[in-house]
N, C-alpha and C. Protein backbone atom coordinates (compact mmCIF):
# COMPACT_ATOMS: atom_id res chain seq x y z
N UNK A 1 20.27 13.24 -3.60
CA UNK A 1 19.80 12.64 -2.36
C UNK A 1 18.31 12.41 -2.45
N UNK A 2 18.06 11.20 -2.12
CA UNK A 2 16.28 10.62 -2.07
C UNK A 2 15.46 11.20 -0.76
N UNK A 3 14.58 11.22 -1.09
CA UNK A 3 13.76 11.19 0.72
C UNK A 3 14.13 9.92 1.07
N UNK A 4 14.48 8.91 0.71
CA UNK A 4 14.11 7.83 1.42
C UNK A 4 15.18 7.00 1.87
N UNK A 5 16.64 7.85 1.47
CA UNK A 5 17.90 7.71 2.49
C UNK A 5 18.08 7.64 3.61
N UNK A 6 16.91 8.52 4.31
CA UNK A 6 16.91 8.33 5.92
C UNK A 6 16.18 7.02 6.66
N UNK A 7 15.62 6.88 5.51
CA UNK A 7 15.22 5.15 5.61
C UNK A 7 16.13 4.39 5.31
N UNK A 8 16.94 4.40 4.49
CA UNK A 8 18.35 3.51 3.90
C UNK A 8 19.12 3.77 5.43
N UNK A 9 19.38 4.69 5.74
CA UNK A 9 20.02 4.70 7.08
C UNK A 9 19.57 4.82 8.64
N UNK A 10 18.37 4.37 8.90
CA UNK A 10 18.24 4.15 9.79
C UNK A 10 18.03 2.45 9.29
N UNK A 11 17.54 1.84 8.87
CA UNK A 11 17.82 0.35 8.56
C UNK A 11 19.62 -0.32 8.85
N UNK A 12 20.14 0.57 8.23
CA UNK A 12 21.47 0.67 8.31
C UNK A 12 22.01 0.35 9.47
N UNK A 13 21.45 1.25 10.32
CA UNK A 13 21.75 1.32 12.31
C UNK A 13 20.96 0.30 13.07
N UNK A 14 19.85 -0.56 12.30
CA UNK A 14 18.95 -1.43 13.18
C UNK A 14 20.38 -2.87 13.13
N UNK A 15 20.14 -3.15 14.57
CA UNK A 15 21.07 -4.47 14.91
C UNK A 15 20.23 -5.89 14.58
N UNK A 16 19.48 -6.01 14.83
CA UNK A 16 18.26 -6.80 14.43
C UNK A 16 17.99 -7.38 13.49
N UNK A 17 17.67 -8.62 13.12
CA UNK A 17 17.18 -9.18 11.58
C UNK A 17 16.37 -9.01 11.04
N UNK A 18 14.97 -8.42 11.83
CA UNK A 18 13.46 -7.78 11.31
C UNK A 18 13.14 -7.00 12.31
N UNK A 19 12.79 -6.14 11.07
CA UNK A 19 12.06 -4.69 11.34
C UNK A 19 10.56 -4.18 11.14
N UNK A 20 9.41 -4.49 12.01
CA UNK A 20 8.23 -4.39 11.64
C UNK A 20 8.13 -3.32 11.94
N UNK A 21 7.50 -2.64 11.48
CA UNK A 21 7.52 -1.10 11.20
C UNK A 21 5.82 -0.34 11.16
N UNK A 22 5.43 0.37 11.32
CA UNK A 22 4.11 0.75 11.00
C UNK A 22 3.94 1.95 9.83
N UNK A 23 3.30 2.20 9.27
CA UNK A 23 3.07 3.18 8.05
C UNK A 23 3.49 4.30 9.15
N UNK A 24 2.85 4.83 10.53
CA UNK A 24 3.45 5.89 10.72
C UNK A 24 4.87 5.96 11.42
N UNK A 25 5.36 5.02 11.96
CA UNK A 25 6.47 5.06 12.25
C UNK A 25 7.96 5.19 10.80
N UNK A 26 7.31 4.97 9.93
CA UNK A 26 8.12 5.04 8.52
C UNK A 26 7.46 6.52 7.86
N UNK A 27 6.37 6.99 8.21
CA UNK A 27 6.09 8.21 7.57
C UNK A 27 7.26 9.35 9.32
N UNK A 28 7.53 8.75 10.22
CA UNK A 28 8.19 9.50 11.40
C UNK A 28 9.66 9.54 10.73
N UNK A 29 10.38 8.50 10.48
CA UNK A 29 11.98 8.06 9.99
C UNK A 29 12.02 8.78 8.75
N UNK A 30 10.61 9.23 7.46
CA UNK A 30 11.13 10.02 6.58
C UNK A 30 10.51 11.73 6.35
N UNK A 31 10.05 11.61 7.07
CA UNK A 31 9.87 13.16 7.75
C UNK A 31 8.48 13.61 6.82
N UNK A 32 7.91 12.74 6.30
CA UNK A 32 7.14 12.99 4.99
C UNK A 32 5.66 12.49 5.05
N UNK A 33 4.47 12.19 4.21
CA UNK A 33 3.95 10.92 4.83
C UNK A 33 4.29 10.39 3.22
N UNK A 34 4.09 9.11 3.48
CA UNK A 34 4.03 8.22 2.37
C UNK A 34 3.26 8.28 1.12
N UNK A 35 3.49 7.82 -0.07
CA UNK A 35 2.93 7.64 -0.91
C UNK A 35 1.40 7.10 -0.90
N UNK A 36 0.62 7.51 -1.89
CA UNK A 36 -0.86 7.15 -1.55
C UNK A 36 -0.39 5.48 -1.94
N UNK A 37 0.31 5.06 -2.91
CA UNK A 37 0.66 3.77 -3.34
C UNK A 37 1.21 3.19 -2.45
N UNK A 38 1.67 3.49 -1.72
CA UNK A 38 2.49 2.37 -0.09
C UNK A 38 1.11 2.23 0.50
N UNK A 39 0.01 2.58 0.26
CA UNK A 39 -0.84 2.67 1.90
C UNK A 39 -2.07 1.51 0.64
N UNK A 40 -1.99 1.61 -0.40
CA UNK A 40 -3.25 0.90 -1.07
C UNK A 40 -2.42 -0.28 -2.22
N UNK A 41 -1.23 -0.57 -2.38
CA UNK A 41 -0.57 -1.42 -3.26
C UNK A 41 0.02 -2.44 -2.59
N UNK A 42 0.02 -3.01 -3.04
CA UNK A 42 1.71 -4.19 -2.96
C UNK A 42 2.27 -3.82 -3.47
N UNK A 43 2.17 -3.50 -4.77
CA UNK A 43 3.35 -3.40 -5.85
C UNK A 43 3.97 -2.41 -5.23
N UNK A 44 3.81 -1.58 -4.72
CA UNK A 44 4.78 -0.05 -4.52
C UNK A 44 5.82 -0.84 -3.57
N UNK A 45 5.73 -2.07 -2.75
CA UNK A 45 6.60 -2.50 -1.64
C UNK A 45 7.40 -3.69 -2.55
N UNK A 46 7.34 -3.72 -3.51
CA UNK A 46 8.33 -4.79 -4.51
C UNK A 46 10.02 -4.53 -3.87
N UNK A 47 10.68 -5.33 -3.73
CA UNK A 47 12.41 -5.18 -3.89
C UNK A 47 12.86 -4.85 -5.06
N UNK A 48 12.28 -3.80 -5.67
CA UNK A 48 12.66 -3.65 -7.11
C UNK A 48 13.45 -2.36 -7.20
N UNK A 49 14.85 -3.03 -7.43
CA UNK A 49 15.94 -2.05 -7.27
C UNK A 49 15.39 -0.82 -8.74
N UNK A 50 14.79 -0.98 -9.40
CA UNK A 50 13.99 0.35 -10.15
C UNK A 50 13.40 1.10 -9.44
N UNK A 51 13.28 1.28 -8.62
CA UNK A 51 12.10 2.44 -8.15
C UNK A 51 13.32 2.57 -6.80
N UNK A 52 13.39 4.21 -6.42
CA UNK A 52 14.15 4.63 -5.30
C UNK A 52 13.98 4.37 -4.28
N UNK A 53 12.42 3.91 -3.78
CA UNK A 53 12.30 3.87 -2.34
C UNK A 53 12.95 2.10 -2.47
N UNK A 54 12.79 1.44 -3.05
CA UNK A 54 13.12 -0.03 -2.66
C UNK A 54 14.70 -0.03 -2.97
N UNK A 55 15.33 0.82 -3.75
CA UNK A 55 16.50 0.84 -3.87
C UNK A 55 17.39 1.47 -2.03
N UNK A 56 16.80 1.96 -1.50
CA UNK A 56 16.79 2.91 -0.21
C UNK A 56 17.03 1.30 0.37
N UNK A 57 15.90 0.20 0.52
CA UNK A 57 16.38 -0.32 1.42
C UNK A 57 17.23 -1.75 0.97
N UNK A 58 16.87 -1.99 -0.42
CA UNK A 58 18.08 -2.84 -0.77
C UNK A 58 19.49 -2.54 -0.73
N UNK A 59 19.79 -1.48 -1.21
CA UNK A 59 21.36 -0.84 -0.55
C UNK A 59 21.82 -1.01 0.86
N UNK A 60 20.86 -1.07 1.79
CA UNK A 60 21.10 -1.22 3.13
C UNK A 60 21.17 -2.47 3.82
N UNK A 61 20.59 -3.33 2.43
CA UNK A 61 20.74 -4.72 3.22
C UNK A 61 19.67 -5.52 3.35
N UNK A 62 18.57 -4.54 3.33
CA UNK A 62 17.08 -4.79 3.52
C UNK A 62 15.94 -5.71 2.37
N UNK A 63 15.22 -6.42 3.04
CA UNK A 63 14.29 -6.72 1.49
C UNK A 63 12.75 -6.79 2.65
N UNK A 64 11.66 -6.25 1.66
CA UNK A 64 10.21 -6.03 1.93
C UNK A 64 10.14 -7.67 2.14
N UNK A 65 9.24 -8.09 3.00
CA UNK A 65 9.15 -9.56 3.45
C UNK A 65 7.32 -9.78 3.69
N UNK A 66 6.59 -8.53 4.02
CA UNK A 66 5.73 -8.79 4.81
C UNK A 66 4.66 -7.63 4.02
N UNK A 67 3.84 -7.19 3.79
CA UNK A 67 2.98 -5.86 3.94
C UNK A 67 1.97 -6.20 4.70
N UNK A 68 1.08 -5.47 4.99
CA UNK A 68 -0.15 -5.30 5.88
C UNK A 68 -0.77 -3.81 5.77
N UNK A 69 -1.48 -4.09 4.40
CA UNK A 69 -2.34 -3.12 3.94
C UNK A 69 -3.25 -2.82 5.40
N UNK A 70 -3.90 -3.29 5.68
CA UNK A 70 -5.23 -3.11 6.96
C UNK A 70 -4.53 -2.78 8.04
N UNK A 71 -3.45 -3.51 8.25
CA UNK A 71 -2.87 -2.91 9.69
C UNK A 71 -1.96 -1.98 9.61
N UNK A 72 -1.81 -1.74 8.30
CA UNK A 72 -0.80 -0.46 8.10
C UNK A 72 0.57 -0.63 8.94
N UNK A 73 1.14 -1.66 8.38
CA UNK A 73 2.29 -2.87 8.90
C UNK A 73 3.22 -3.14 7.61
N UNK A 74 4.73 -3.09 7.70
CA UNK A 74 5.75 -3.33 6.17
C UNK A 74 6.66 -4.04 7.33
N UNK A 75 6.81 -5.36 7.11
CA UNK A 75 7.95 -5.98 7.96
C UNK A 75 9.43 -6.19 6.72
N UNK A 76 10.74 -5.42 7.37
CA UNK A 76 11.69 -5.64 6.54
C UNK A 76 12.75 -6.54 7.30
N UNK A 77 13.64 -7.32 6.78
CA UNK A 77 14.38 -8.10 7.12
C UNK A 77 15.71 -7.89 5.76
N UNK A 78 16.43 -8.62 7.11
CA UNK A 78 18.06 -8.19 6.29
C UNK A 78 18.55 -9.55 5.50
N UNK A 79 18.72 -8.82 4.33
CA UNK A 79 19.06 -10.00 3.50
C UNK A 79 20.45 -10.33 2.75
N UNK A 80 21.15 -9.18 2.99
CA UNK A 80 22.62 -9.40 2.63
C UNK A 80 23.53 -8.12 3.23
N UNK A 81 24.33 -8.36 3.16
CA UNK A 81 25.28 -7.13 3.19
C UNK A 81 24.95 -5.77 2.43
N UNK A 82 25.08 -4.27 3.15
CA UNK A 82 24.95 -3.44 2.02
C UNK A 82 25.25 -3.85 1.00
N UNK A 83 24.53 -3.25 0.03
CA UNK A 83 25.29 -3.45 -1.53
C UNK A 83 26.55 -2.38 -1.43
N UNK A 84 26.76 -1.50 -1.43
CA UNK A 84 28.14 -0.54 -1.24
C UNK A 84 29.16 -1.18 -0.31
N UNK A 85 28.83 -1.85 0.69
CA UNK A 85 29.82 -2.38 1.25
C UNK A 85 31.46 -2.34 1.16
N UNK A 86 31.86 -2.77 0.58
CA UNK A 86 33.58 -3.17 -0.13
C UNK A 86 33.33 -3.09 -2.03
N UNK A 87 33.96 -2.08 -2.22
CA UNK A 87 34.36 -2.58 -3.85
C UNK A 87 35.31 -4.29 -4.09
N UNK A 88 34.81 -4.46 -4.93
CA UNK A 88 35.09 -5.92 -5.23
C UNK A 88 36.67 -5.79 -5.59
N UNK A 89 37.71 -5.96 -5.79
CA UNK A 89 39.41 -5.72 -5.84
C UNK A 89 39.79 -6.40 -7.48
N UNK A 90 39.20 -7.63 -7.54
CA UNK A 90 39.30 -7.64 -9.19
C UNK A 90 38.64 -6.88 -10.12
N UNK A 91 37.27 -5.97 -10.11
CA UNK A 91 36.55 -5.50 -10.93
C UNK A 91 37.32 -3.74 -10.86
N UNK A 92 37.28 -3.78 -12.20
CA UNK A 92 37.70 -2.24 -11.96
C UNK A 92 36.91 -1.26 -11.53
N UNK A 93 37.73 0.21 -11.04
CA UNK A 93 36.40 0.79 -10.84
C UNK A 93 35.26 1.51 -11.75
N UNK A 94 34.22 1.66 -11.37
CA UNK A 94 33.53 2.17 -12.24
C UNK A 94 33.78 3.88 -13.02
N UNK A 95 33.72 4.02 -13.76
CA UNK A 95 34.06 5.80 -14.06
C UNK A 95 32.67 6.44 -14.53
N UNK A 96 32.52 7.74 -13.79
CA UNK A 96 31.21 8.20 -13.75
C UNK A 96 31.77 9.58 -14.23
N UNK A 97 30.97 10.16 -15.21
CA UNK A 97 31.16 11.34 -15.95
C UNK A 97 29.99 12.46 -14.99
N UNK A 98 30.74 13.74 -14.75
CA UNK A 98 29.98 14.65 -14.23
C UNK A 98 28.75 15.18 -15.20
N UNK A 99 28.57 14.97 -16.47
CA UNK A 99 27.96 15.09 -17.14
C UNK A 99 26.90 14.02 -17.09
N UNK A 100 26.98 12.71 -16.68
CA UNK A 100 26.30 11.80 -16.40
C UNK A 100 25.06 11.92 -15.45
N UNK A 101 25.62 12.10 -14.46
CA UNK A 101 24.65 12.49 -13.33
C UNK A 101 23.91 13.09 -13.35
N UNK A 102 22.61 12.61 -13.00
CA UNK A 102 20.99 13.69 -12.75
C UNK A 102 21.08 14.29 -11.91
N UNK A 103 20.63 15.92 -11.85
CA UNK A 103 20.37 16.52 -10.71
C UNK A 103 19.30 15.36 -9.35
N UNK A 104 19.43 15.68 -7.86
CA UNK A 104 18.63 14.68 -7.62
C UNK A 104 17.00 14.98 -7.88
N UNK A 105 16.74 16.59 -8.47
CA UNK A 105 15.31 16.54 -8.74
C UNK A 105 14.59 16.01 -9.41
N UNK A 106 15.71 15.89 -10.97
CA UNK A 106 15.03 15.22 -11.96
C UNK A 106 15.21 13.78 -11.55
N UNK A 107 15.73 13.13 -10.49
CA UNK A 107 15.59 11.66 -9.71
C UNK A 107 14.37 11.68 -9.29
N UNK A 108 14.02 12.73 -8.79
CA UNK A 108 12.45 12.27 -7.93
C UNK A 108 11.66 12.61 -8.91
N UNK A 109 11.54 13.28 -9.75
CA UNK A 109 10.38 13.66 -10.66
C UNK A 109 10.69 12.76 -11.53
N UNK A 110 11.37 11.75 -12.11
CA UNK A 110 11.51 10.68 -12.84
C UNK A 110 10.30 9.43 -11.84
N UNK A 111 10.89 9.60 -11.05
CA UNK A 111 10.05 8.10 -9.71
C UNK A 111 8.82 9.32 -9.79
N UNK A 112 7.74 9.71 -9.77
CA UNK A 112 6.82 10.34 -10.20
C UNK A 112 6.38 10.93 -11.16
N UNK A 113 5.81 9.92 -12.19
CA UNK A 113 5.13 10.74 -13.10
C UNK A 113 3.97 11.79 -13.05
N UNK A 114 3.31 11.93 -11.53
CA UNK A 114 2.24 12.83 -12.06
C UNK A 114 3.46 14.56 -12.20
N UNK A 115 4.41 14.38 -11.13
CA UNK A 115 5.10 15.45 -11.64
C UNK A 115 5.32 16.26 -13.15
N UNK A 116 5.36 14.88 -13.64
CA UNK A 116 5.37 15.54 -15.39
C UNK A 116 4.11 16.45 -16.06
N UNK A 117 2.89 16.00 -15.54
CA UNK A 117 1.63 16.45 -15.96
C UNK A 117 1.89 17.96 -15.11
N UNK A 118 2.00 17.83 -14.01
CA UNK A 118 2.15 18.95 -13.27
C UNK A 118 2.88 20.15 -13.66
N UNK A 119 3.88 19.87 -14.32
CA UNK A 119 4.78 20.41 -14.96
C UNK A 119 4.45 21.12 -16.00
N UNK A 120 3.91 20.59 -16.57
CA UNK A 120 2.79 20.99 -18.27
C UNK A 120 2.17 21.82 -17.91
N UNK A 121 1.50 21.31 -17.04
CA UNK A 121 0.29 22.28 -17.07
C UNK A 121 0.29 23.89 -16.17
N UNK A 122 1.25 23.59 -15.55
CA UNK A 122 2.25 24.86 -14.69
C UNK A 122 2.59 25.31 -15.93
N UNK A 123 3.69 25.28 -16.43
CA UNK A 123 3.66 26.16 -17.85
C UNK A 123 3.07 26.82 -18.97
N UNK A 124 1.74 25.85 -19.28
CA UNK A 124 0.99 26.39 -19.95
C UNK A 124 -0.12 27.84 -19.37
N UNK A 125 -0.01 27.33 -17.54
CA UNK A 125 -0.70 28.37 -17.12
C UNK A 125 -0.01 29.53 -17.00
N UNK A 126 1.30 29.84 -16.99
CA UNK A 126 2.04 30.81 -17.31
C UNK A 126 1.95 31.15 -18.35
N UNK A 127 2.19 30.55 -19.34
CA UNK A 127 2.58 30.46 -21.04
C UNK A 127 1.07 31.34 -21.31
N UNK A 128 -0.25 31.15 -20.60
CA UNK A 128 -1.44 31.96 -20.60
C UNK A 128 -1.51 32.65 -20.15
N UNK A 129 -0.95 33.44 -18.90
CA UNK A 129 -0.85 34.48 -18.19
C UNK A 129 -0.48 35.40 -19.25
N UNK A 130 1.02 34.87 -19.47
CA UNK A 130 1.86 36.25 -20.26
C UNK A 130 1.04 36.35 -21.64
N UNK A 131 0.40 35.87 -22.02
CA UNK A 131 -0.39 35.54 -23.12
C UNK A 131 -1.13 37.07 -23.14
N UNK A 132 -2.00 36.83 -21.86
CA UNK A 132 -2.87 37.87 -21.64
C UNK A 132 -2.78 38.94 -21.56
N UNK A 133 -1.14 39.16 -20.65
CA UNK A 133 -0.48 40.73 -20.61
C UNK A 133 -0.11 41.39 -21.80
N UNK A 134 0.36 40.22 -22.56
CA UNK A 134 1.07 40.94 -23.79
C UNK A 134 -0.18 41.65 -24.69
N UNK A 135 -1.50 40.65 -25.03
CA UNK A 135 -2.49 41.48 -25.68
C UNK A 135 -3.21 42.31 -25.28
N UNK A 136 -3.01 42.29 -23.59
CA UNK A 136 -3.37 43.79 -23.35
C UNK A 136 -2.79 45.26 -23.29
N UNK A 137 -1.33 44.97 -23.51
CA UNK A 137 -0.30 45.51 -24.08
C UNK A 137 -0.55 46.51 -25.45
N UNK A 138 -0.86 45.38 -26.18
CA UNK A 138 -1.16 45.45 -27.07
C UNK A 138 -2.66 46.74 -27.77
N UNK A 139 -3.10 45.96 -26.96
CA UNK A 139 -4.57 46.82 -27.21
C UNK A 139 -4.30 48.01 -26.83
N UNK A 140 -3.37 48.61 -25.90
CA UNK A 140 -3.58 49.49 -25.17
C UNK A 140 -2.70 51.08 -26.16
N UNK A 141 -1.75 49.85 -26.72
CA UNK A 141 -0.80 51.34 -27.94
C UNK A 141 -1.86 50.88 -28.75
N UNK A 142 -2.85 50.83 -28.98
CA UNK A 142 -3.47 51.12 -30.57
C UNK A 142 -4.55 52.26 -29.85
């Protein structure tokens, strides 16, 4: 599960064809605040079913139409049917191996790389901690 499902589904529930939205009313719908990249990019607001948050609202129907860096403004509009909607009846179904599937953490720490650095360097500061106990360990039977 994404953070940004509750955005996939409240889009979901809007009756409406556009949705202008404000940075905090979308940091309210995902309980979070936003990315420093939503508030200073375009690119972070692409329809680019690669990245989770735009996948959140293309699944729902949704496509980014508008930004407004200064006014801190993302107007979305509906552009097709969910994608999940109806399985298609000629295509078979898809088969998904339980082995396949990412936990959803390593989903979000994939869509964030500084996580990875973070990660490193969390370990190594452990990996130095115990470092320290053990040679004082050490020192201490001689």
């Amino acid at each position: 599960m994404s953070k940004y499902d509750l955005l996939a589904a409240r889009l979901a529930r809007l009756a409406g064809p556009e949705w202008r939205a404000s940075f905090a009313e979308l940091e309210a719908v995902l309980g979070a605040p936003l990315p420093k990249g939503a508030r200073t990019s375009d690119a972070w607001w692409k329809n680019d079913a690669g990245t989770l948050h735009a996948q959140a609202w293309t699944a729902a129907g949704w496509e980014v139409t508008e930004v407004d860096q200064a006014g801190g403004t993302v107007t979305f509009r509906k552009s097709a049917a969910p994608a999940a909607a109806e399985p298609d009846d000629a295509a078979p179904p898809a088969v998904t191996s339980p082995a396949s599937e990412e936990p959803a953490i390593l989903k979000r720490l994939e869509a964030t790389p500084k996580w990875n650095l973070a990660l490193v360097a969390g370990g190594l500061t452990i990996a130095a901690g115990l470092s320290v106990f053990a040679i004082r360990g050490w020192m201490r039977k001689r």
